[in-house]
N, C-alpha and C. Protein backbone atom coordinates (compact mmCIF):
# COMPACT_ATOMS: atom_id res chain seq x y z
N UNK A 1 153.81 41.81 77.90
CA UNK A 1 154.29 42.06 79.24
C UNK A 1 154.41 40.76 79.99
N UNK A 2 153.23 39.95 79.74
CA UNK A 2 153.26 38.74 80.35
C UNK A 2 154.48 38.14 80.11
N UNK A 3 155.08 38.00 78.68
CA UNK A 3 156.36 37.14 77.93
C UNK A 3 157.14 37.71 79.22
N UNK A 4 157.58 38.88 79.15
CA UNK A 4 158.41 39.77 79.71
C UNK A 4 158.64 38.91 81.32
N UNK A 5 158.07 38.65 81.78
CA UNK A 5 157.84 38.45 83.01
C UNK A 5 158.51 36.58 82.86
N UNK A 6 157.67 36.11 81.96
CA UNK A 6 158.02 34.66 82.06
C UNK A 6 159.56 34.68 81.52
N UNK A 7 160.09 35.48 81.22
CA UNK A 7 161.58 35.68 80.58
C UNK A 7 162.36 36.18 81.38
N UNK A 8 161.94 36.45 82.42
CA UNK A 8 162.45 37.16 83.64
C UNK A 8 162.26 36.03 84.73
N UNK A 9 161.41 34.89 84.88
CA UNK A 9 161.93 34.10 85.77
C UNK A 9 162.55 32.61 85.24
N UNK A 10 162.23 32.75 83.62
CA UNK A 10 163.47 31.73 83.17
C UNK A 10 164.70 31.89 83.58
N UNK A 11 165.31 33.06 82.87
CA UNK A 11 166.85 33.85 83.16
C UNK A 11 167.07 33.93 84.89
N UNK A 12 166.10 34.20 85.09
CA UNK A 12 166.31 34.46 86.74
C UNK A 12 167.27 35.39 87.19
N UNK A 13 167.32 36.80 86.81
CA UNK A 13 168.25 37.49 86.92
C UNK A 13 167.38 38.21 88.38
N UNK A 14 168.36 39.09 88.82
CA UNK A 14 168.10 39.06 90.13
C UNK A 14 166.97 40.15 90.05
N UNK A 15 165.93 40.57 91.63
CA UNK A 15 165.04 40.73 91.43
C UNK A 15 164.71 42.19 91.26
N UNK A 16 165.54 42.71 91.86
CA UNK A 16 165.71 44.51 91.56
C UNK A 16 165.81 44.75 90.02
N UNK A 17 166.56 43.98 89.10
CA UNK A 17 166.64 44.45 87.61
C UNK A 17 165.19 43.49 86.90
N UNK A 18 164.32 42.71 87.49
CA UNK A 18 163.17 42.64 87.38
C UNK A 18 162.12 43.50 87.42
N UNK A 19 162.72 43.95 89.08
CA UNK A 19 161.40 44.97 89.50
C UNK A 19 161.58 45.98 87.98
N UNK A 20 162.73 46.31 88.25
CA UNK A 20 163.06 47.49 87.30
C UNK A 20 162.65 47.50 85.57
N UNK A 21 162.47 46.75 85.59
CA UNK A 21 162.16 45.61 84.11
C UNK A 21 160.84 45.78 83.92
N UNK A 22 160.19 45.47 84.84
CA UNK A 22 158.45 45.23 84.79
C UNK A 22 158.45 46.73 84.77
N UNK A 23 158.68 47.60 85.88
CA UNK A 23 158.43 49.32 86.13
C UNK A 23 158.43 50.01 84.58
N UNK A 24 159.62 49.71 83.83
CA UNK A 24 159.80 50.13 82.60
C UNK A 24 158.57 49.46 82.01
N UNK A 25 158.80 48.76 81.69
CA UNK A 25 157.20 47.96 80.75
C UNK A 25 156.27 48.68 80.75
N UNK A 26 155.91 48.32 82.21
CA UNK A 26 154.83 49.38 82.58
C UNK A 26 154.34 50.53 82.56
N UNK A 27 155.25 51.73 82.54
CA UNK A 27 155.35 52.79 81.79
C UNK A 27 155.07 53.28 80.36
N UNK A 28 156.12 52.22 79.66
CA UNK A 28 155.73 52.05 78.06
C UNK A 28 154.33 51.87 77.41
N UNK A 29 153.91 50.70 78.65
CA UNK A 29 152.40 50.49 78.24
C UNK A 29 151.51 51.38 78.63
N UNK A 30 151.55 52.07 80.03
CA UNK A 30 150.53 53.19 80.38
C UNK A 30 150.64 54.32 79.97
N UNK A 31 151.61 54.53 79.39
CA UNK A 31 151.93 56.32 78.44
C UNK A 31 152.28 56.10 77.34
N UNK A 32 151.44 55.86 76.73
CA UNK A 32 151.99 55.86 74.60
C UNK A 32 152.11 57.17 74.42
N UNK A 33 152.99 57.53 73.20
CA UNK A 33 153.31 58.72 72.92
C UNK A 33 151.62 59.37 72.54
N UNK A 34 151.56 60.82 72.54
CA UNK A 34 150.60 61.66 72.14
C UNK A 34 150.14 61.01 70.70
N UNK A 35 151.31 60.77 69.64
CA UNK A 35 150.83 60.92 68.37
C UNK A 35 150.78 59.40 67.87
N UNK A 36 150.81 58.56 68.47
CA UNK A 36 150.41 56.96 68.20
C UNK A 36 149.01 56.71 68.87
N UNK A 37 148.12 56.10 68.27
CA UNK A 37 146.75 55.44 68.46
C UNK A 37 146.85 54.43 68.97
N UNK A 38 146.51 53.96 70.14
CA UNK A 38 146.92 52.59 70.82
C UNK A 38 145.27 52.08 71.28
N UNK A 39 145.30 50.75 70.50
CA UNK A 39 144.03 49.98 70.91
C UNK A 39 143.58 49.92 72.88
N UNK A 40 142.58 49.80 73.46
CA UNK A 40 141.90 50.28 74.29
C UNK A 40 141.88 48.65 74.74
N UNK A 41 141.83 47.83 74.08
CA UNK A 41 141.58 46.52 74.84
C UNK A 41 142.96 46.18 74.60
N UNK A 42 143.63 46.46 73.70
CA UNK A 42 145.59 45.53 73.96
C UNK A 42 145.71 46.17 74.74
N UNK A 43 145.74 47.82 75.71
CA UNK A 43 146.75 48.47 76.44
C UNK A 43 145.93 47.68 77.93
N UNK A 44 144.37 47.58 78.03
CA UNK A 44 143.87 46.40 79.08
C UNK A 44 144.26 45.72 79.63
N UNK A 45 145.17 44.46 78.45
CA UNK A 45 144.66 43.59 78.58
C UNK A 45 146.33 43.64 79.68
N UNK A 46 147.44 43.80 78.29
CA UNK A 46 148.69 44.08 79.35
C UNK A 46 148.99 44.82 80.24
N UNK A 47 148.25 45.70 80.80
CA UNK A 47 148.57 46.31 82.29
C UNK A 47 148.08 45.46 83.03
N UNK A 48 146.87 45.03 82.94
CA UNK A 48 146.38 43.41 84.30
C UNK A 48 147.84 42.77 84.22
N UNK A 49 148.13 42.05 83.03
CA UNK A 49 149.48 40.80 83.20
C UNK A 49 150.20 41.05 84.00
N UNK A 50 150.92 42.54 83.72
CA UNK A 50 152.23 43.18 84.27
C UNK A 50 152.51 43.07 86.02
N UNK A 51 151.59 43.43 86.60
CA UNK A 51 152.20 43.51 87.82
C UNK A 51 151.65 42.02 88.61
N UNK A 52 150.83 41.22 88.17
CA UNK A 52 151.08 39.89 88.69
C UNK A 52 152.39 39.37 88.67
N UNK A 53 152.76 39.37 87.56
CA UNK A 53 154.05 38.76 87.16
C UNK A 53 155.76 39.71 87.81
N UNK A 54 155.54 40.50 88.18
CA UNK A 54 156.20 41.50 88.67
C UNK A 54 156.48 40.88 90.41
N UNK A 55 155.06 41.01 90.66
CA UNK A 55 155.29 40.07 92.07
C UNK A 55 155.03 38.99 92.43
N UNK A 56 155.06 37.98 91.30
CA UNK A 56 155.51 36.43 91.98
C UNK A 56 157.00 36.46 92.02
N UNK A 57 157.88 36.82 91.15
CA UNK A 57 159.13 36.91 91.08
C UNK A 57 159.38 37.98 92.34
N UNK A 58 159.20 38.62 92.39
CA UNK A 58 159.34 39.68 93.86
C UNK A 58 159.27 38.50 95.53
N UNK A 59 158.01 38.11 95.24
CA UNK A 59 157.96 37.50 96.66
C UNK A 59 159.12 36.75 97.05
N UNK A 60 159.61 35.71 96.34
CA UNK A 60 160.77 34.40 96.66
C UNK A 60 160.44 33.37 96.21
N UNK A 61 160.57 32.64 96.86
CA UNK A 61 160.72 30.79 96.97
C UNK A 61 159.49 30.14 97.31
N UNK A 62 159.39 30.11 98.55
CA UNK A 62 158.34 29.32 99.03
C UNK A 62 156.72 29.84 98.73
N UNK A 63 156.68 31.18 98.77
CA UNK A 63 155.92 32.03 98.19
C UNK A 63 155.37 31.45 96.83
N UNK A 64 156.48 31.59 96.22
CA UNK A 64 156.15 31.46 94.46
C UNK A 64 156.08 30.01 94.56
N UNK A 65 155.89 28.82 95.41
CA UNK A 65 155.53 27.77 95.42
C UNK A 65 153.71 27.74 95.76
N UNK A 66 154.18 28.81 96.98
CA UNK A 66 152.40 28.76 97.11
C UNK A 66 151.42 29.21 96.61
N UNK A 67 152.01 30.25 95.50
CA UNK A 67 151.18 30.79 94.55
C UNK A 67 151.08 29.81 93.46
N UNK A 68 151.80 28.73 92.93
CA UNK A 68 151.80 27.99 92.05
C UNK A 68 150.87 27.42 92.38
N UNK A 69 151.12 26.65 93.40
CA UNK A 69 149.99 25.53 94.13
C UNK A 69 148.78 26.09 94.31
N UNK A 70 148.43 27.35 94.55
CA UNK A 70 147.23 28.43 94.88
C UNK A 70 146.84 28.06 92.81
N UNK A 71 147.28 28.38 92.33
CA UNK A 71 146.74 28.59 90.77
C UNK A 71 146.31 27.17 90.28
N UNK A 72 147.15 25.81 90.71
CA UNK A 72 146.88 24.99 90.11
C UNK A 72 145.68 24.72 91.02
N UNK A 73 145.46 24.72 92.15
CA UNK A 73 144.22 24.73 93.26
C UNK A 73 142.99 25.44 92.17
N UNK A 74 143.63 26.60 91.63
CA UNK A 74 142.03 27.62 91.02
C UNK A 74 141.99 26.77 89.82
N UNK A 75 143.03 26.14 89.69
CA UNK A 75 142.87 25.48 88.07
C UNK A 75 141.86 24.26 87.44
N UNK A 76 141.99 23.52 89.09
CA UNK A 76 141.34 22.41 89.42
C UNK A 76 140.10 22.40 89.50
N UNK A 77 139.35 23.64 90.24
CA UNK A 77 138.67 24.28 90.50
C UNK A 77 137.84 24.36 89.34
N UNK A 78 138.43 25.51 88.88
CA UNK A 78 138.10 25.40 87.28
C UNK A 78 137.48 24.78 86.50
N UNK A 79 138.45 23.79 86.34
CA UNK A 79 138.27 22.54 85.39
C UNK A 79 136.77 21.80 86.12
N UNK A 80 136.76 21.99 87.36
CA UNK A 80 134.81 21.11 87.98
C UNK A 80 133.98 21.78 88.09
N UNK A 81 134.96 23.01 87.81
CA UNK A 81 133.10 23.71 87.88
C UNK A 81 132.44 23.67 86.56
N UNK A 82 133.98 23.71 85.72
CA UNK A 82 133.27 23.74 84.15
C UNK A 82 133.04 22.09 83.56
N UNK A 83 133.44 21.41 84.22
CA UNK A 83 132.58 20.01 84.23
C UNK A 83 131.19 19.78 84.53
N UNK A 84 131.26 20.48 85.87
CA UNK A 84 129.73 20.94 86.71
C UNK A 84 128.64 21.32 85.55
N UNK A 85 129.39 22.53 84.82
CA UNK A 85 128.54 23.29 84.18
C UNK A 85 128.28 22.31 82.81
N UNK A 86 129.43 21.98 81.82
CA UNK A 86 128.51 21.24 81.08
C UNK A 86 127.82 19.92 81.53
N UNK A 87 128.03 19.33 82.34
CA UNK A 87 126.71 18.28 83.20
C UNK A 87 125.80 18.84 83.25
N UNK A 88 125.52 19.85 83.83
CA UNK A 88 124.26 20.74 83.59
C UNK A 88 123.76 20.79 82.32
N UNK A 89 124.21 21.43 81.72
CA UNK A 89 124.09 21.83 80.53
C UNK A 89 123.65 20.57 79.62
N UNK A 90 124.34 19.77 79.77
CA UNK A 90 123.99 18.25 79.04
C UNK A 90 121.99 17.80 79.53
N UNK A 91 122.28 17.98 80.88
CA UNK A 91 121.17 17.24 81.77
C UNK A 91 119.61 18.06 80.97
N UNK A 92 120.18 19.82 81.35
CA UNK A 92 119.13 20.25 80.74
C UNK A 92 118.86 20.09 78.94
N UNK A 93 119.86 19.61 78.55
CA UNK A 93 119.25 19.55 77.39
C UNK A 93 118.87 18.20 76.75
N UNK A 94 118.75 17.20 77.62
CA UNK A 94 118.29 16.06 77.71
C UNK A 94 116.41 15.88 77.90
N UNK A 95 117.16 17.16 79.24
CA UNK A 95 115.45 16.74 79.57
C UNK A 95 114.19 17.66 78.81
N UNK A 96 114.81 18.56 78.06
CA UNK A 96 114.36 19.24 76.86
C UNK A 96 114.13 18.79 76.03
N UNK A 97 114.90 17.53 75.53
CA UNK A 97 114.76 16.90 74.17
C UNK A 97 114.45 15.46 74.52
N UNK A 98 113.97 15.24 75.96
CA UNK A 98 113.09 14.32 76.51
C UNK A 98 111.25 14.79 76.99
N UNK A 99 111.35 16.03 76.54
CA UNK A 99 110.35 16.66 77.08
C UNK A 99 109.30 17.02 75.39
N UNK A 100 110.34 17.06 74.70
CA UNK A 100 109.72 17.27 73.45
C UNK A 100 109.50 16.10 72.46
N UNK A 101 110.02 15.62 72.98
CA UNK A 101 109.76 14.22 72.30
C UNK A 101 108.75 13.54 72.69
N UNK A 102 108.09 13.66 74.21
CA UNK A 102 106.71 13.69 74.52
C UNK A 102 105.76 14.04 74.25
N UNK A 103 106.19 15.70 73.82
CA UNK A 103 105.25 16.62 73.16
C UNK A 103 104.52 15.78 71.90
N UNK A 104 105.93 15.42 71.09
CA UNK A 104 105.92 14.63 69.51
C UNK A 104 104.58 13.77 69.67
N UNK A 105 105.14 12.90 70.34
CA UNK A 105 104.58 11.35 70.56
C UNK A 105 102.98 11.64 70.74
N UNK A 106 102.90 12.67 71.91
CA UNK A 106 101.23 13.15 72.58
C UNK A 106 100.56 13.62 70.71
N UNK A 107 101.66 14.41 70.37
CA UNK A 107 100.82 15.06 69.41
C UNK A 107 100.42 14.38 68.30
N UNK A 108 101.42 13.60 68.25
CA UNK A 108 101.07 11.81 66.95
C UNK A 108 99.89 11.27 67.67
N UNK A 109 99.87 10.80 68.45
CA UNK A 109 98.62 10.02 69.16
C UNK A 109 97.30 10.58 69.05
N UNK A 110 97.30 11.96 69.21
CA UNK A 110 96.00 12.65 69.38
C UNK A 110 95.50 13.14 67.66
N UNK A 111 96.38 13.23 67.05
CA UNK A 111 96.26 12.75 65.11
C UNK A 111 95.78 11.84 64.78
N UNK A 112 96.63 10.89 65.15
CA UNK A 112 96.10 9.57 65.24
C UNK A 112 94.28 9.29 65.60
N UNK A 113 94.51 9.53 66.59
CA UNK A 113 92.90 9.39 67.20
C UNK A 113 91.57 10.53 66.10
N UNK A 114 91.98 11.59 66.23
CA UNK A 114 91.72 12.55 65.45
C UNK A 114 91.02 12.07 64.21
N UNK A 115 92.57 11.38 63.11
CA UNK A 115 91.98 10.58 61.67
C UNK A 115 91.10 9.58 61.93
N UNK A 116 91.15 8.39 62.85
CA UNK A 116 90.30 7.53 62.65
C UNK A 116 89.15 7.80 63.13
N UNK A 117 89.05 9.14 63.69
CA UNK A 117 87.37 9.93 64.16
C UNK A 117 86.74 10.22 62.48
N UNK A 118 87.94 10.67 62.19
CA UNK A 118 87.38 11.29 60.99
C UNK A 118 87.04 10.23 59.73
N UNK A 119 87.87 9.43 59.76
CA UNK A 119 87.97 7.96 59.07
C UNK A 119 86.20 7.34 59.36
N UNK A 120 86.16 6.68 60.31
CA UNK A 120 84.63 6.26 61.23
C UNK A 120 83.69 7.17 60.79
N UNK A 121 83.94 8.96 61.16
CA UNK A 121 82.64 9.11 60.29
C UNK A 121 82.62 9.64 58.65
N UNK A 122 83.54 9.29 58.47
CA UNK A 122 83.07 9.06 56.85
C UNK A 122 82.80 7.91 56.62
N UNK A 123 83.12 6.98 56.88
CA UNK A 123 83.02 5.20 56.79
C UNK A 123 80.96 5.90 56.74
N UNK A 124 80.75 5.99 58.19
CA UNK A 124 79.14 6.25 58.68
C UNK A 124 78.34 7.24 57.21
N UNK A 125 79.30 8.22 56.79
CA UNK A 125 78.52 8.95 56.08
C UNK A 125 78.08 8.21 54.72
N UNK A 126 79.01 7.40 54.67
CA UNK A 126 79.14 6.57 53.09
C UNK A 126 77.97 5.50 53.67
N UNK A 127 78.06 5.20 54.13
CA UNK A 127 76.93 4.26 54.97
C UNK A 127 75.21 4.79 54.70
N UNK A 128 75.54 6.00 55.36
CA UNK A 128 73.85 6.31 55.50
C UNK A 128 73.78 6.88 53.97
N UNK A 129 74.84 6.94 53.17
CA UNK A 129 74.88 7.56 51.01
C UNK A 129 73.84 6.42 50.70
N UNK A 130 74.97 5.21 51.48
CA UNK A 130 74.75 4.40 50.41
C UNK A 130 73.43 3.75 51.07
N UNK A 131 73.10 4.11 51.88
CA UNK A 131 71.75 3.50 52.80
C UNK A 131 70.95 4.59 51.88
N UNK A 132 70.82 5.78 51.89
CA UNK A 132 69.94 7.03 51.29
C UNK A 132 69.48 6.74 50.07
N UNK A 133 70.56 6.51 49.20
CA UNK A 133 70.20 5.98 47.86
C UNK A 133 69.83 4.87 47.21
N UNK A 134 70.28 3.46 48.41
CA UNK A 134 68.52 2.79 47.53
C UNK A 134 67.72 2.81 48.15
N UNK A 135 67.62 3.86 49.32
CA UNK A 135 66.21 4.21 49.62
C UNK A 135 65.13 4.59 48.56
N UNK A 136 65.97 6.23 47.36
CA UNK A 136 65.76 6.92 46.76
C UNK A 136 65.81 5.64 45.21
N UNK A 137 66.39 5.03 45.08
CA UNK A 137 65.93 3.61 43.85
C UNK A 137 64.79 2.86 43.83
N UNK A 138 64.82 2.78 45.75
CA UNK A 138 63.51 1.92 45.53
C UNK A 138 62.39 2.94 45.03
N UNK A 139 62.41 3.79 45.75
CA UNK A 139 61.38 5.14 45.82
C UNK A 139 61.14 5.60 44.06
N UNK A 140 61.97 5.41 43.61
CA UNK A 140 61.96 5.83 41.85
C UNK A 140 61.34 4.54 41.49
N UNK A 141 61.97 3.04 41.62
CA UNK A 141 61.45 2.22 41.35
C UNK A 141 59.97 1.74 41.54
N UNK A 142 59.35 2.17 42.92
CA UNK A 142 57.73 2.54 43.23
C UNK A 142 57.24 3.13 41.96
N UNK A 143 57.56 4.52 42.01
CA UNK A 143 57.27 5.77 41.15
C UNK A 143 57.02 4.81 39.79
N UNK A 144 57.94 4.23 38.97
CA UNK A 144 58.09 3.84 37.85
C UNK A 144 56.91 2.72 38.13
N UNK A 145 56.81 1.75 38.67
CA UNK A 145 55.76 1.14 39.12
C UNK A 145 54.68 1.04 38.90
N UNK A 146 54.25 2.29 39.81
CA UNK A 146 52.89 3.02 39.52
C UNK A 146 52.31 4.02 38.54
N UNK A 147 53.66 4.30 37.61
CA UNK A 147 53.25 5.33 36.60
C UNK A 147 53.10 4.19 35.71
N UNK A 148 53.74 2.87 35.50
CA UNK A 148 53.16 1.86 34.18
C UNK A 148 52.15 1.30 34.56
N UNK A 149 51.58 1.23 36.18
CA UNK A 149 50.29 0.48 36.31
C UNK A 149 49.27 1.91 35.62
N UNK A 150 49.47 3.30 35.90
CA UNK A 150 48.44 3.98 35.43
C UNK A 150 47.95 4.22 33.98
N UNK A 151 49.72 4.12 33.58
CA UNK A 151 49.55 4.11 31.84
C UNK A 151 48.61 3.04 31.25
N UNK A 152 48.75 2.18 32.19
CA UNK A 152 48.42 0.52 31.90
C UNK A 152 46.44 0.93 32.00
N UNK A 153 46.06 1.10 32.85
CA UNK A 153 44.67 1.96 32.95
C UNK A 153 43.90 2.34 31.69
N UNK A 154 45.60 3.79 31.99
CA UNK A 154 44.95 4.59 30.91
C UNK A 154 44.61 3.85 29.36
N UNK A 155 45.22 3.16 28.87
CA UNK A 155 45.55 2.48 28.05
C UNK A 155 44.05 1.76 27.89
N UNK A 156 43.74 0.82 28.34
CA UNK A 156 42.77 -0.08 28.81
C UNK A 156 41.76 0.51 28.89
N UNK A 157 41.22 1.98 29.53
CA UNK A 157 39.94 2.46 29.22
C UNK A 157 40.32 3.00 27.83
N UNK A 158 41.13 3.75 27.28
CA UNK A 158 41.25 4.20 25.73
C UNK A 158 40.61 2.89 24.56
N UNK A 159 41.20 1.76 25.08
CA UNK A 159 40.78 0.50 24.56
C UNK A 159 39.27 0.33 25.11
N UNK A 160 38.77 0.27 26.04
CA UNK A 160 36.94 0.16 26.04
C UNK A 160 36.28 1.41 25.74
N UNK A 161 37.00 2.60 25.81
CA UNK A 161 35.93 3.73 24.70
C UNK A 161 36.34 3.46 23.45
N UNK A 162 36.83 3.07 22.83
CA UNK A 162 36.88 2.61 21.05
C UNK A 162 36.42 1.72 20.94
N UNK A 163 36.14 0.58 21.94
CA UNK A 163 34.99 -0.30 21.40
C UNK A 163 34.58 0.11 21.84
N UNK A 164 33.65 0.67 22.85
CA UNK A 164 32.76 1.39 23.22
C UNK A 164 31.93 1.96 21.39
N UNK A 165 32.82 3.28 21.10
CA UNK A 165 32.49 3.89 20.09
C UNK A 165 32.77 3.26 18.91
N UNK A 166 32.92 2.18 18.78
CA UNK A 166 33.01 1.38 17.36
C UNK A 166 31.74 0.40 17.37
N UNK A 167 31.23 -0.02 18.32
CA UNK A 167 29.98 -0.74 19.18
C UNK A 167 28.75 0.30 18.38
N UNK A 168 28.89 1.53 19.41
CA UNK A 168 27.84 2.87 18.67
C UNK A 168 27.70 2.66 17.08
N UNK A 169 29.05 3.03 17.12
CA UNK A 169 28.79 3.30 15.51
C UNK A 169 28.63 2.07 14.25
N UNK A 170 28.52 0.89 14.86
CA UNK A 170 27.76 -0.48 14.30
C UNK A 170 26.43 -0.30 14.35
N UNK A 171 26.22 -0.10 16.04
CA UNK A 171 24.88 -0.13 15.59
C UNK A 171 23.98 1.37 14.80
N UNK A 172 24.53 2.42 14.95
CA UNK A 172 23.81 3.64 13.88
C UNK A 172 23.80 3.07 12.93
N UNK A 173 25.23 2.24 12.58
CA UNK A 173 24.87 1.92 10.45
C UNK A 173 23.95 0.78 10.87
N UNK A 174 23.75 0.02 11.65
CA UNK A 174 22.87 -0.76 11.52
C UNK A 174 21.47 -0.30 11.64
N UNK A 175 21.23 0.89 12.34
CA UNK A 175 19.81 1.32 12.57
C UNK A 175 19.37 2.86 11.61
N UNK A 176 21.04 3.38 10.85
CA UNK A 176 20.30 4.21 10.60
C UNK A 176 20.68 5.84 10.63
N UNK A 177 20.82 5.48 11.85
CA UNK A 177 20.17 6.73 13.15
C UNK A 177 21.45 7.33 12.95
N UNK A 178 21.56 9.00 12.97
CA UNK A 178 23.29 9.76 13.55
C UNK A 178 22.84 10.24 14.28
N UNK A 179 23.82 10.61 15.25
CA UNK A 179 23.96 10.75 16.20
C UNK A 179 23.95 11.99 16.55
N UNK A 180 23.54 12.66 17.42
CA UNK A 180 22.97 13.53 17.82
C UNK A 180 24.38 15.00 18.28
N UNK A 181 25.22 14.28 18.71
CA UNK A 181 25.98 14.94 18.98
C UNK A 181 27.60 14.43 18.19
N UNK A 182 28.55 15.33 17.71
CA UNK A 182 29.71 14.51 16.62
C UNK A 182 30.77 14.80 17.94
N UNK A 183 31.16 13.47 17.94
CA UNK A 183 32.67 13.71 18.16
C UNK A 183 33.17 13.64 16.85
N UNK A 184 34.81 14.81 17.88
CA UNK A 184 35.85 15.21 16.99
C UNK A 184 35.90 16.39 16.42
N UNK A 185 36.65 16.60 15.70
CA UNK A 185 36.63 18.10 15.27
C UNK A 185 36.09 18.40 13.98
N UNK A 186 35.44 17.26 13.40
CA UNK A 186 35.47 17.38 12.00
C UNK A 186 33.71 17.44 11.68
């Protein structure tokens, strides 16, 4: 319908076989036959077109100047608000992806800090290991120490009761005498 209209002020035929032009259209488009299925958004979209275009050509001259100038006015319009809007649109998503990138940074830093907590006290734990365990060397090393000074003892009296009892038993063969009581099992 729209074509219709722009073909009608190319030709520029006069405005009664316009009017009459668009009227027909219009008809065609608002009454489809009973037995044809006609889409719900095409029959929409061309009944809006139709009668704009019907009466810019209707009005005249100066008219259809000021409606031109009126459209390129909304056009202009247009075009800044939808400048407006993606500026916006840009700004906010700047400061979104300036806002998260803070997030990033905060959340690296506090990792950061985080590992070398965790770093420090393991460093400390390996510290007091390795402090613990030659505590626990020397402490074995004592132990070992004092178990060869006792062996060492033991040893040493085992050695003065055998002379001890080799002493005895010189002097019985020398005197004689047995002894009253036997060691041993025999």
């Amino acid at each position: 319908m729209a074509e219709v209209a722009v073909k009608i002020v190319e030709t520029e035929k006069p405005v009664a076989l316009a009017v009459e032009t668009a009227v027909a259209e219009e008809e065609k488009v608002a009454a489809p036959p009973p037995d044809e299925k006609v889409q719900e958004s095409n029959a929409i979209v061309v009944a809006e077109k139709a009668p704009d275009a019907a009466a810019k050509k209707i009005s005249g001259g100066s008219i259809d100047r000021d409606i031109a100038l009126a459209e390129v006015e909304k056009e202009k319009k247009m075009s800044f608000i939808k400048a407006w809007e993606d500026s916006e649109k840009s700004k906010a998503e700047n400061k979104a992806q300036k806002k998260l990138s803070a997030v990033a940074s905060w959340e690296n830093s506090k990792k950061a800090a985080a590992e070398a907590k965790l770093r420090k006290m393991e460093e400390q734990l390996e510290k007091k290991k390795a402090e613990y365990a030659e505590k626990m060397k020397n402490k074995i090393g004592l132990i070992h120490k004092e178990a060869e000074e006792k062996k060492a003892m033991v040893e040493a009296r085992r050695k003065e009761e055998i002379l001890k009892a080799e002493e005895m038993a010189a002097k019985h063969r020398a005197t004689g005498y047995v002894p009253k009581k036997l060691i041993g099992c025999f």
